[in-house]
PDB file of N, CA and C in Angstrom:
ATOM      1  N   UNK A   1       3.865 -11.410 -21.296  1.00  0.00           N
ATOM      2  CA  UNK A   1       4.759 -12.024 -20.331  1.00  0.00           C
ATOM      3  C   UNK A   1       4.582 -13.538 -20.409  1.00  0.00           C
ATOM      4  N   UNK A   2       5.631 -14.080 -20.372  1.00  0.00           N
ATOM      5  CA  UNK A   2       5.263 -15.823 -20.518  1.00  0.00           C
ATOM      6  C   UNK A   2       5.177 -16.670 -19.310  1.00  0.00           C
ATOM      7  N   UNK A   3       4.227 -17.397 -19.310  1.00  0.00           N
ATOM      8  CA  UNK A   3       3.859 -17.925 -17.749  1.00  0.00           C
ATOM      9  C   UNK A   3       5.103 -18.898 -17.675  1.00  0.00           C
ATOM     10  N   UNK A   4       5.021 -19.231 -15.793  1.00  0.00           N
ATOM     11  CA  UNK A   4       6.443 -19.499 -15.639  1.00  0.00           C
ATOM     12  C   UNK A   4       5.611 -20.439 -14.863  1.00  0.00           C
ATOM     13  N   UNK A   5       4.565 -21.408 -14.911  1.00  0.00           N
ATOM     14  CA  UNK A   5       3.988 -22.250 -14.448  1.00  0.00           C
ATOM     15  C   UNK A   5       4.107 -23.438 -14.813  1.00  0.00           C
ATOM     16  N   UNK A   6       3.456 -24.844 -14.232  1.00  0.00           N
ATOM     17  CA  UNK A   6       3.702 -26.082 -14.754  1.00  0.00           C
ATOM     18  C   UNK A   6       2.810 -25.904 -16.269  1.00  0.00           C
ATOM     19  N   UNK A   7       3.287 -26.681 -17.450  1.00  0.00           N
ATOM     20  CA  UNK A   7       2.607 -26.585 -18.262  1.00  0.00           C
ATOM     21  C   UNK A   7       1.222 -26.961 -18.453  1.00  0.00           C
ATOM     22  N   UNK A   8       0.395 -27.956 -17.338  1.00  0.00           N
ATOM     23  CA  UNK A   8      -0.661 -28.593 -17.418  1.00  0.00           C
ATOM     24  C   UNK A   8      -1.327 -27.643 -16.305  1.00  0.00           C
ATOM     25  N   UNK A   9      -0.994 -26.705 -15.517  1.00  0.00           N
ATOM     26  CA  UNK A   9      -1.577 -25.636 -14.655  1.00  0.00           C
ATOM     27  C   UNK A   9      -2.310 -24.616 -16.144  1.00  0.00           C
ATOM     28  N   UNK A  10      -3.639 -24.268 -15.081  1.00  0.00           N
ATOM     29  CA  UNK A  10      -4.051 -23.078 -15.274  1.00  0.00           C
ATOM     30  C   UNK A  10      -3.906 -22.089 -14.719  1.00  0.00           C
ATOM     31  N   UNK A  11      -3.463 -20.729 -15.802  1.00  0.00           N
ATOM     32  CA  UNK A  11      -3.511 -19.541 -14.988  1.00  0.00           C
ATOM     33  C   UNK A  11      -3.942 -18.881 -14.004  1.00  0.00           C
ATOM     34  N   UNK A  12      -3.814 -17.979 -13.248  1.00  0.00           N
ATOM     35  CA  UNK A  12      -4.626 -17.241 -12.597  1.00  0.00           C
ATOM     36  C   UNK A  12      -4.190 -15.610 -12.038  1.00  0.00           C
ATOM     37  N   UNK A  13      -5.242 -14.944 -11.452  1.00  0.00           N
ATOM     38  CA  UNK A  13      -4.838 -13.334 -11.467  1.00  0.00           C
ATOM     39  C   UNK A  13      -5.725 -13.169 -10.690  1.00  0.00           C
ATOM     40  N   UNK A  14      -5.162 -12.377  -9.228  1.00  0.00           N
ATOM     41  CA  UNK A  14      -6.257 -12.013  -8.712  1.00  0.00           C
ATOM     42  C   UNK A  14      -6.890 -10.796  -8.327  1.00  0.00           C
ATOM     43  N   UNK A  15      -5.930  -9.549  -9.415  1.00  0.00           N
ATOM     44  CA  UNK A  15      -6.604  -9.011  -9.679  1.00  0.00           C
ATOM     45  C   UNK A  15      -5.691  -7.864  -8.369  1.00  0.00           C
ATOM     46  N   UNK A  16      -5.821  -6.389  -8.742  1.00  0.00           N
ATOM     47  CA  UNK A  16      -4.721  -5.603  -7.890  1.00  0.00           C
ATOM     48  C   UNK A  16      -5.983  -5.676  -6.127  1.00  0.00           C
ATOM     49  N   UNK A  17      -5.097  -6.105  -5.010  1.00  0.00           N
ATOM     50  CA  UNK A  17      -5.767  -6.304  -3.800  1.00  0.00           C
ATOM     51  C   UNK A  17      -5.561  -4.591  -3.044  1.00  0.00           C
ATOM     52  N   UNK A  18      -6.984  -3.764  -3.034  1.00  0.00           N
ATOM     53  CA  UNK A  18      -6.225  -2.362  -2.915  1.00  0.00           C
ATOM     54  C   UNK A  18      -6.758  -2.148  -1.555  1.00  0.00           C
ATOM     55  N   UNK A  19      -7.356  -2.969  -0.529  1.00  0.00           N
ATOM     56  CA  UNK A  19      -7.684  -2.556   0.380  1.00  0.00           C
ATOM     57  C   UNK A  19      -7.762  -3.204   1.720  1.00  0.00           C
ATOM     58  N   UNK A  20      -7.497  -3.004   3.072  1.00  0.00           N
ATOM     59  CA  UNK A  20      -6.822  -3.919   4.148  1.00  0.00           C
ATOM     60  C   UNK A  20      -8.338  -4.407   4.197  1.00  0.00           C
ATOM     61  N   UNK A  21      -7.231  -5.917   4.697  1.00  0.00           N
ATOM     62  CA  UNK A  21      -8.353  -7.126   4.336  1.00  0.00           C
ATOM     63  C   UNK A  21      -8.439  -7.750   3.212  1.00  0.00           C
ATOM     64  N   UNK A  22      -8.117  -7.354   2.094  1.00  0.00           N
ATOM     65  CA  UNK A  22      -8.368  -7.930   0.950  1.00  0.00           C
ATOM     66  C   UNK A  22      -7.710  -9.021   0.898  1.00  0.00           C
ATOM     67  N   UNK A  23      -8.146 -10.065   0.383  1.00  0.00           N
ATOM     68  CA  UNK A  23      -7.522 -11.591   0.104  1.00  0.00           C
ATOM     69  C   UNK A  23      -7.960 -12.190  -1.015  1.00  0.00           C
ATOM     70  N   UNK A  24      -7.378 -13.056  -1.482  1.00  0.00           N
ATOM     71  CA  UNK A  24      -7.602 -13.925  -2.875  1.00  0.00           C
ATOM     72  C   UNK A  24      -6.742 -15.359  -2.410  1.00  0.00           C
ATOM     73  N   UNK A  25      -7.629 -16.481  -2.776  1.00  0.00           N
ATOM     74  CA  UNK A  25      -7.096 -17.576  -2.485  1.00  0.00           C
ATOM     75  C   UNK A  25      -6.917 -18.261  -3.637  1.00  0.00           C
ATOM     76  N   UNK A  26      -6.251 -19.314  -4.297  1.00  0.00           N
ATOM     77  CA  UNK A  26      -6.253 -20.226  -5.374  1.00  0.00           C
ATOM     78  C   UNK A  26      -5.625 -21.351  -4.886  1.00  0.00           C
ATOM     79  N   UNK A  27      -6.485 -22.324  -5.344  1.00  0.00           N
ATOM     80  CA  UNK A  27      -6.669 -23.942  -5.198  1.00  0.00           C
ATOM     81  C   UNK A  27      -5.438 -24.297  -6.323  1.00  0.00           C
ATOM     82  N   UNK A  28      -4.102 -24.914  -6.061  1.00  0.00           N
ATOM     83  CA  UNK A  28      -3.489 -24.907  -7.230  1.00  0.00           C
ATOM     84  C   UNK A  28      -3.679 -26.755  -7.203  1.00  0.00           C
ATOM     85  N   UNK A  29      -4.233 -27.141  -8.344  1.00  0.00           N
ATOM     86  CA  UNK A  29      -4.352 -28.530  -8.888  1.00  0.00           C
ATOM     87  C   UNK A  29      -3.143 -29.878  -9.459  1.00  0.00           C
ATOM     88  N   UNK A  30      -2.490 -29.127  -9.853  1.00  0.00           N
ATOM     89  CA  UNK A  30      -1.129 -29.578 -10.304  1.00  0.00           C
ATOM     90  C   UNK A  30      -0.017 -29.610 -10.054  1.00  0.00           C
ATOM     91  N   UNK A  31       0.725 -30.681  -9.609  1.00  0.00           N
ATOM     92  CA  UNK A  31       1.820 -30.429  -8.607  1.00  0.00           C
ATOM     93  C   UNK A  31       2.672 -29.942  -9.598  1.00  0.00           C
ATOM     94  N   UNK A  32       3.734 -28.827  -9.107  1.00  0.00           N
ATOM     95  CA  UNK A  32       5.010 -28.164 -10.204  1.00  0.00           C
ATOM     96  C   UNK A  32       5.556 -26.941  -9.218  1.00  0.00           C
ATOM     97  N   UNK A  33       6.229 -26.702  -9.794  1.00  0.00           N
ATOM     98  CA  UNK A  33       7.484 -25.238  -9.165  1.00  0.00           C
ATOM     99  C   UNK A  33       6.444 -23.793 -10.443  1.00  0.00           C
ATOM    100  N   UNK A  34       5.723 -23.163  -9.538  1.00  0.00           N
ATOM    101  CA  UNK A  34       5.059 -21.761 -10.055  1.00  0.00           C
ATOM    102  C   UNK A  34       5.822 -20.483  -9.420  1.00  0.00           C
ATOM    103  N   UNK A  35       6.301 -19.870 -10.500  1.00  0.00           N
ATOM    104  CA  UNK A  35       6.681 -18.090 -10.127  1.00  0.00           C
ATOM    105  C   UNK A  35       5.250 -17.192 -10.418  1.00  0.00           C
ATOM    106  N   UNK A  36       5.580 -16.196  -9.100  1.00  0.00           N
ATOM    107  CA  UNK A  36       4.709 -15.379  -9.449  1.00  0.00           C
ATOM    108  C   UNK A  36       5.174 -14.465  -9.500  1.00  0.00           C
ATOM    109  N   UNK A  37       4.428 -12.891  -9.768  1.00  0.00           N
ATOM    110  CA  UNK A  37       4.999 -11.609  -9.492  1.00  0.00           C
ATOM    111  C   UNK A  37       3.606 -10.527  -9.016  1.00  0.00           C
ATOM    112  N   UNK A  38       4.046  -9.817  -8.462  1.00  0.00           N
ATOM    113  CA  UNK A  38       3.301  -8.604  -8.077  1.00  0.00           C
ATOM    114  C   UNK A  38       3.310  -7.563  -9.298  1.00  0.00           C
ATOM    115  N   UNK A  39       2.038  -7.376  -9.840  1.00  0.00           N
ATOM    116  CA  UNK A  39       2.332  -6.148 -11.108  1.00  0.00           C
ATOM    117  C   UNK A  39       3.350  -4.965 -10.960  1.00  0.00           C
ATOM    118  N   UNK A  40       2.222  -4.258 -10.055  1.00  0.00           N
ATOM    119  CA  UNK A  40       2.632  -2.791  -9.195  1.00  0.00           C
ATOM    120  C   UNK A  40       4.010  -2.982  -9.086  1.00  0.00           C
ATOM    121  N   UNK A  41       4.744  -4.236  -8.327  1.00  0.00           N
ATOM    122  CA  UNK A  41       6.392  -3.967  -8.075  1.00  0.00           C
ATOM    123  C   UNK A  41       6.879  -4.945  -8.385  1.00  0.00           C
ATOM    124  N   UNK A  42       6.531  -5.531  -9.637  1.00  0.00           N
ATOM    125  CA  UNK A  42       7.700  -6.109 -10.332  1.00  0.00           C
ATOM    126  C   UNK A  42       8.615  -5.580 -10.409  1.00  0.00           C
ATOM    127  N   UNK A  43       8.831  -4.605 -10.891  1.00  0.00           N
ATOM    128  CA  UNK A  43      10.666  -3.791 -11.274  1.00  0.00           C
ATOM    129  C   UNK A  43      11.250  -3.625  -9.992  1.00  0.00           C
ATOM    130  N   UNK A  44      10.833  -4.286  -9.143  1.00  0.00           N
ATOM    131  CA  UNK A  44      11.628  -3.918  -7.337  1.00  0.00           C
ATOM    132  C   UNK A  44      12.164  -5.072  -7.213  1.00  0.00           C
ATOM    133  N   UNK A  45      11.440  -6.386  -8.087  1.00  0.00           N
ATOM    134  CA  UNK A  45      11.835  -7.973  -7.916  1.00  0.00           C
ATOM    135  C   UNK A  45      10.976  -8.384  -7.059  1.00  0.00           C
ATOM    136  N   UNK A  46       9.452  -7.936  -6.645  1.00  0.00           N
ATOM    137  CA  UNK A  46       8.774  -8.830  -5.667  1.00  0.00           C
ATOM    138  C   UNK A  46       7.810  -9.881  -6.460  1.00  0.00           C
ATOM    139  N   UNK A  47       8.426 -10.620  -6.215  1.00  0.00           N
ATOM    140  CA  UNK A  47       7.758 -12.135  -7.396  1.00  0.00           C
ATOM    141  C   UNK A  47       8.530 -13.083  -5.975  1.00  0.00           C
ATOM    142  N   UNK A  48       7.543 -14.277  -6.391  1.00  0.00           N
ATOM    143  CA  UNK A  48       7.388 -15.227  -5.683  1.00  0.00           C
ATOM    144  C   UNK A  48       7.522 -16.993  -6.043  1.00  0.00           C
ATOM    145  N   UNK A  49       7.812 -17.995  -5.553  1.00  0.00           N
ATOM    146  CA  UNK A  49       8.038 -19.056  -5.749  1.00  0.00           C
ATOM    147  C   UNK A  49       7.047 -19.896  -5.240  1.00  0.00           C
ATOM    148  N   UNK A  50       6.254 -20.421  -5.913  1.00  0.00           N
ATOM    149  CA  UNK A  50       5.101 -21.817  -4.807  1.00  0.00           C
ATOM    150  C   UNK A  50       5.861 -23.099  -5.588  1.00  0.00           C
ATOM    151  N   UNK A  51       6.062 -24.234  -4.473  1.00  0.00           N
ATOM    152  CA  UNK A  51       6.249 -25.259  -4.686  1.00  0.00           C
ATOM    153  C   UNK A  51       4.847 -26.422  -4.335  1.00  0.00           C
ATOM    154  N   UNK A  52       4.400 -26.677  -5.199  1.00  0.00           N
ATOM    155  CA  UNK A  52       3.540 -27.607  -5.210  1.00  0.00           C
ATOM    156  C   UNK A  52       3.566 -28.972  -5.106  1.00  0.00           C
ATOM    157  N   UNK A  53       3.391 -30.007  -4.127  1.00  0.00           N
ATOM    158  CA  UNK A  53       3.872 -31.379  -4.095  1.00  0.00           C
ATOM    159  C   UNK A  53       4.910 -31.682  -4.065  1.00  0.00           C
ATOM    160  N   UNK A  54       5.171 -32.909  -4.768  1.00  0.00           N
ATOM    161  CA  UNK A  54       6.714 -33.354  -4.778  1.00  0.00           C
ATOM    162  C   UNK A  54       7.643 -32.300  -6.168  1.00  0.00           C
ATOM    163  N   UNK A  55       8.801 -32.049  -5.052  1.00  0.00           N
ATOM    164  CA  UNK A  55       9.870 -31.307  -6.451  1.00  0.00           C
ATOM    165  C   UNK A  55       9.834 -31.974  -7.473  1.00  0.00           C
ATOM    166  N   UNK A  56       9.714 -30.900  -8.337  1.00  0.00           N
ATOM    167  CA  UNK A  56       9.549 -32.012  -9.857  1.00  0.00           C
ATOM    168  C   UNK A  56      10.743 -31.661 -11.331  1.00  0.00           C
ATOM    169  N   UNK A  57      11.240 -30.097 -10.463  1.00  0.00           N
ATOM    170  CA  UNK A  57      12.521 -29.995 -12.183  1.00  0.00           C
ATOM    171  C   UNK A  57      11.131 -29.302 -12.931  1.00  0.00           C
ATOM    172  N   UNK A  58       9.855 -28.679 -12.614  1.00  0.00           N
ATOM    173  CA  UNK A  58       8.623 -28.982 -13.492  1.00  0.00           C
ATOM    174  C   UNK A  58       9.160 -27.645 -14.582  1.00  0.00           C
ATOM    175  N   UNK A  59       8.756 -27.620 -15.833  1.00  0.00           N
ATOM    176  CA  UNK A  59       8.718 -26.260 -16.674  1.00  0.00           C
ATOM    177  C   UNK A  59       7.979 -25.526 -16.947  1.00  0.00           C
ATOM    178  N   UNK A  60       8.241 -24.656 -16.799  1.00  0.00           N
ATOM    179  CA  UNK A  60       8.743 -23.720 -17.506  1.00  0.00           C
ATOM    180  C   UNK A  60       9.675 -22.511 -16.368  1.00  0.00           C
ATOM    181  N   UNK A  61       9.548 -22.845 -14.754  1.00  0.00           N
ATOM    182  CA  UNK A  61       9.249 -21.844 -13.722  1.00  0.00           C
ATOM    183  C   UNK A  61      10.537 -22.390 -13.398  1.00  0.00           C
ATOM    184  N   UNK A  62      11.534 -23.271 -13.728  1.00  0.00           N
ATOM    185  CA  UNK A  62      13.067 -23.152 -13.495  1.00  0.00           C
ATOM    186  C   UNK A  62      13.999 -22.743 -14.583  1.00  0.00           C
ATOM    187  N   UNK A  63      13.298 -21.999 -15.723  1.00  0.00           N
ATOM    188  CA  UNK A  63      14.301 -21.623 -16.521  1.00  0.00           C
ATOM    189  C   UNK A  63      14.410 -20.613 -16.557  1.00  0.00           C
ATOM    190  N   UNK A  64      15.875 -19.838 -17.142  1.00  0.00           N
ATOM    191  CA  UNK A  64      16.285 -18.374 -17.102  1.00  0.00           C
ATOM    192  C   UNK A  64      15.006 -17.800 -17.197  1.00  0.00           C
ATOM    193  N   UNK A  65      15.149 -16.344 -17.025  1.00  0.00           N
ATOM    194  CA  UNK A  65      13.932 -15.184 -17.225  1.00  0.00           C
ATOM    195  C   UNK A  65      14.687 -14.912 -18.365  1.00  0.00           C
ATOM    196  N   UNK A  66      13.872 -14.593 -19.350  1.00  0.00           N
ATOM    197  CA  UNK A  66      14.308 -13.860 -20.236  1.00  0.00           C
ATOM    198  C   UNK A  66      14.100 -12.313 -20.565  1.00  0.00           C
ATOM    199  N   UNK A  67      14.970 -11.474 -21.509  1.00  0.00           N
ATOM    200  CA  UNK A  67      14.746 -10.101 -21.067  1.00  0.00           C
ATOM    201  C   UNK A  67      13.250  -8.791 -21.170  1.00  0.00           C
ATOM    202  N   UNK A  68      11.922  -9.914 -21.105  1.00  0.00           N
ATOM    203  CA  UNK A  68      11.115  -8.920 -21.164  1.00  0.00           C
ATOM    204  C   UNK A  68      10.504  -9.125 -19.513  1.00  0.00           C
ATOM    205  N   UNK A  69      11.190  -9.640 -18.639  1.00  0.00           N
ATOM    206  CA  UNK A  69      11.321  -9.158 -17.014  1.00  0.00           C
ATOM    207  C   UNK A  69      12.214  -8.043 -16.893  1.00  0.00           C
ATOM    208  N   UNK A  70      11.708  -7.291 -15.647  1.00  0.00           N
ATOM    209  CA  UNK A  70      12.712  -6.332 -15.189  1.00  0.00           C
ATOM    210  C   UNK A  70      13.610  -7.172 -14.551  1.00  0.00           C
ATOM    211  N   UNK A  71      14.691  -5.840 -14.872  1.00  0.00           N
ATOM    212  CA  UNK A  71      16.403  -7.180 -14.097  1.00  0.00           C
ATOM    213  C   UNK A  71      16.306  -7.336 -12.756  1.00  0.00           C
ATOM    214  N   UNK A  72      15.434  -6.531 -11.911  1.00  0.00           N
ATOM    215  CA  UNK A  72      15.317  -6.751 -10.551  1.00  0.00           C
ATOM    216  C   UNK A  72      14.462  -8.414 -10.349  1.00  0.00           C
ATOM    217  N   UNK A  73      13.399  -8.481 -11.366  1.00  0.00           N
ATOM    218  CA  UNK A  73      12.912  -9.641 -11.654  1.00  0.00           C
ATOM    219  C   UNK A  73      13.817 -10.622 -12.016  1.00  0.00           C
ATOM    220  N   UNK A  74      14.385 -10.662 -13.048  1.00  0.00           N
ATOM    221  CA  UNK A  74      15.494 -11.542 -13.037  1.00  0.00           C
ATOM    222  C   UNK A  74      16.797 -12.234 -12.087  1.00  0.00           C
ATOM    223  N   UNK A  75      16.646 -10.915 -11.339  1.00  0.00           N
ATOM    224  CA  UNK A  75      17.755 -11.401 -10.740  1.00  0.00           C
ATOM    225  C   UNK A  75      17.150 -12.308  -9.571  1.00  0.00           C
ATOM    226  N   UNK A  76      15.847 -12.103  -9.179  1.00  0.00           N
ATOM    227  CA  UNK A  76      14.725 -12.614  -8.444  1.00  0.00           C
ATOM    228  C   UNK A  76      14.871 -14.412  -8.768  1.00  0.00           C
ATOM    229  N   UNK A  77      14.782 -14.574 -10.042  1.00  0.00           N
ATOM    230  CA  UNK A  77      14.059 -15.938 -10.406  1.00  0.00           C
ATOM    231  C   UNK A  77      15.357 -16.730 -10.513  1.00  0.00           C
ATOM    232  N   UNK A  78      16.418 -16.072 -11.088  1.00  0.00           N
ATOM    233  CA  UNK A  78      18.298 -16.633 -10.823  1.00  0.00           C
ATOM    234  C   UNK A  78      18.152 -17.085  -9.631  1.00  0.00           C
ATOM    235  N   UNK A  79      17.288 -16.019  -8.622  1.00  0.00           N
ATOM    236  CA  UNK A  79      17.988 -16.890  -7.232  1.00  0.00           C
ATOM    237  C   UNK A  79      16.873 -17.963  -6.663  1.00  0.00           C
ATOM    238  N   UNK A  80      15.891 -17.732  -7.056  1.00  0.00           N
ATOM    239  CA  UNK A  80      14.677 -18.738  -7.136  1.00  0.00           C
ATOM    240  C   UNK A  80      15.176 -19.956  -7.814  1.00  0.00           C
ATOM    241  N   UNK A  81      15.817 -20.449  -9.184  1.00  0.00           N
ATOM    242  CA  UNK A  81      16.512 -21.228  -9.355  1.00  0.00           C
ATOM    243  C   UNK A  81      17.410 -22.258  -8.914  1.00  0.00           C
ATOM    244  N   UNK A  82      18.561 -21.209  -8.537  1.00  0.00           N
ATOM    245  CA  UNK A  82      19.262 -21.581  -7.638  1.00  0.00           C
ATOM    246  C   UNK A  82      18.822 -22.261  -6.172  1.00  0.00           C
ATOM    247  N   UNK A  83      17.968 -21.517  -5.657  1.00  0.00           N
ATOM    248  CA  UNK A  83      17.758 -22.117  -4.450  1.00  0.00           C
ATOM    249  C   UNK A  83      17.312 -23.653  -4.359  1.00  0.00           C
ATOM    250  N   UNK A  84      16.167 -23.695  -5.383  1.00  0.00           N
ATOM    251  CA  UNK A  84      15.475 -24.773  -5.488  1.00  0.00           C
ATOM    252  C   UNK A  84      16.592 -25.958  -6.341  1.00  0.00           C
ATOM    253  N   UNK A  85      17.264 -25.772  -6.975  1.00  0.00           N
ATOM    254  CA  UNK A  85      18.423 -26.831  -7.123  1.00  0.00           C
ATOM    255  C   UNK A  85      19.599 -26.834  -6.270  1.00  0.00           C
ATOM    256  N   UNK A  86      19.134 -26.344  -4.990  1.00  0.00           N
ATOM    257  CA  UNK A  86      19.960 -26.724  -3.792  1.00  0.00           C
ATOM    258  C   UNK A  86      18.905 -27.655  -2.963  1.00  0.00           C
ATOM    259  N   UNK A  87      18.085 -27.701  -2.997  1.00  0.00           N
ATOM    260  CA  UNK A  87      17.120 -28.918  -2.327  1.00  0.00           C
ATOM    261  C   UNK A  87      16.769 -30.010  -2.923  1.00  0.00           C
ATOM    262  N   UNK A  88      17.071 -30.196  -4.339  1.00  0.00           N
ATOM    263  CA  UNK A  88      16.648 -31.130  -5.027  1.00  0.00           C
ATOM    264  C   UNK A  88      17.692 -32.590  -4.593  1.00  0.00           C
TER     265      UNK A  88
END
């Protein structure tokens, strides 16, 4: 899967959270536009958008999905797109 993060970000995973209470935090260092996704329900489209600092246009996390996302995913990050070049 190709990360959809700022290019100067490091990855991260925190790993499937299977039990109430469970939490995972990450310190993100680099200001940019990051998608995420949930493994388990990606194909439902539950993926996520963090905006970090000032809007930046940053890449790779405003361009099309391409087709090794599920289309529920895709259609996810189209509107993640979209949204965020309505605030810019």
């Amino acid at each position: 899967r190709p990360l959809r993060i700022p290019h100067a970000a490091e990855p991260w995973d925190s790993t499937l959270l299977r039990n109430d209470g469970d939490i995972f935090e990450h310190t993100f260092t680099v200001d940019g536009d990051y998608n995420y996704y949930c493994v388990p329900h990606e194909a439902l489209g539950m993926l996520g958008l963090i905006l970090v600092g000032k809007l930046s246009k940053q890449e790779p996390a405003l361009e099309p999905a391409d087709d090794s996302f599920p289309l529920a995913a895709i259609d996810k990050i189209r509107d993640f797109i979209n949204w965020t070049k309505s605030i810019y």
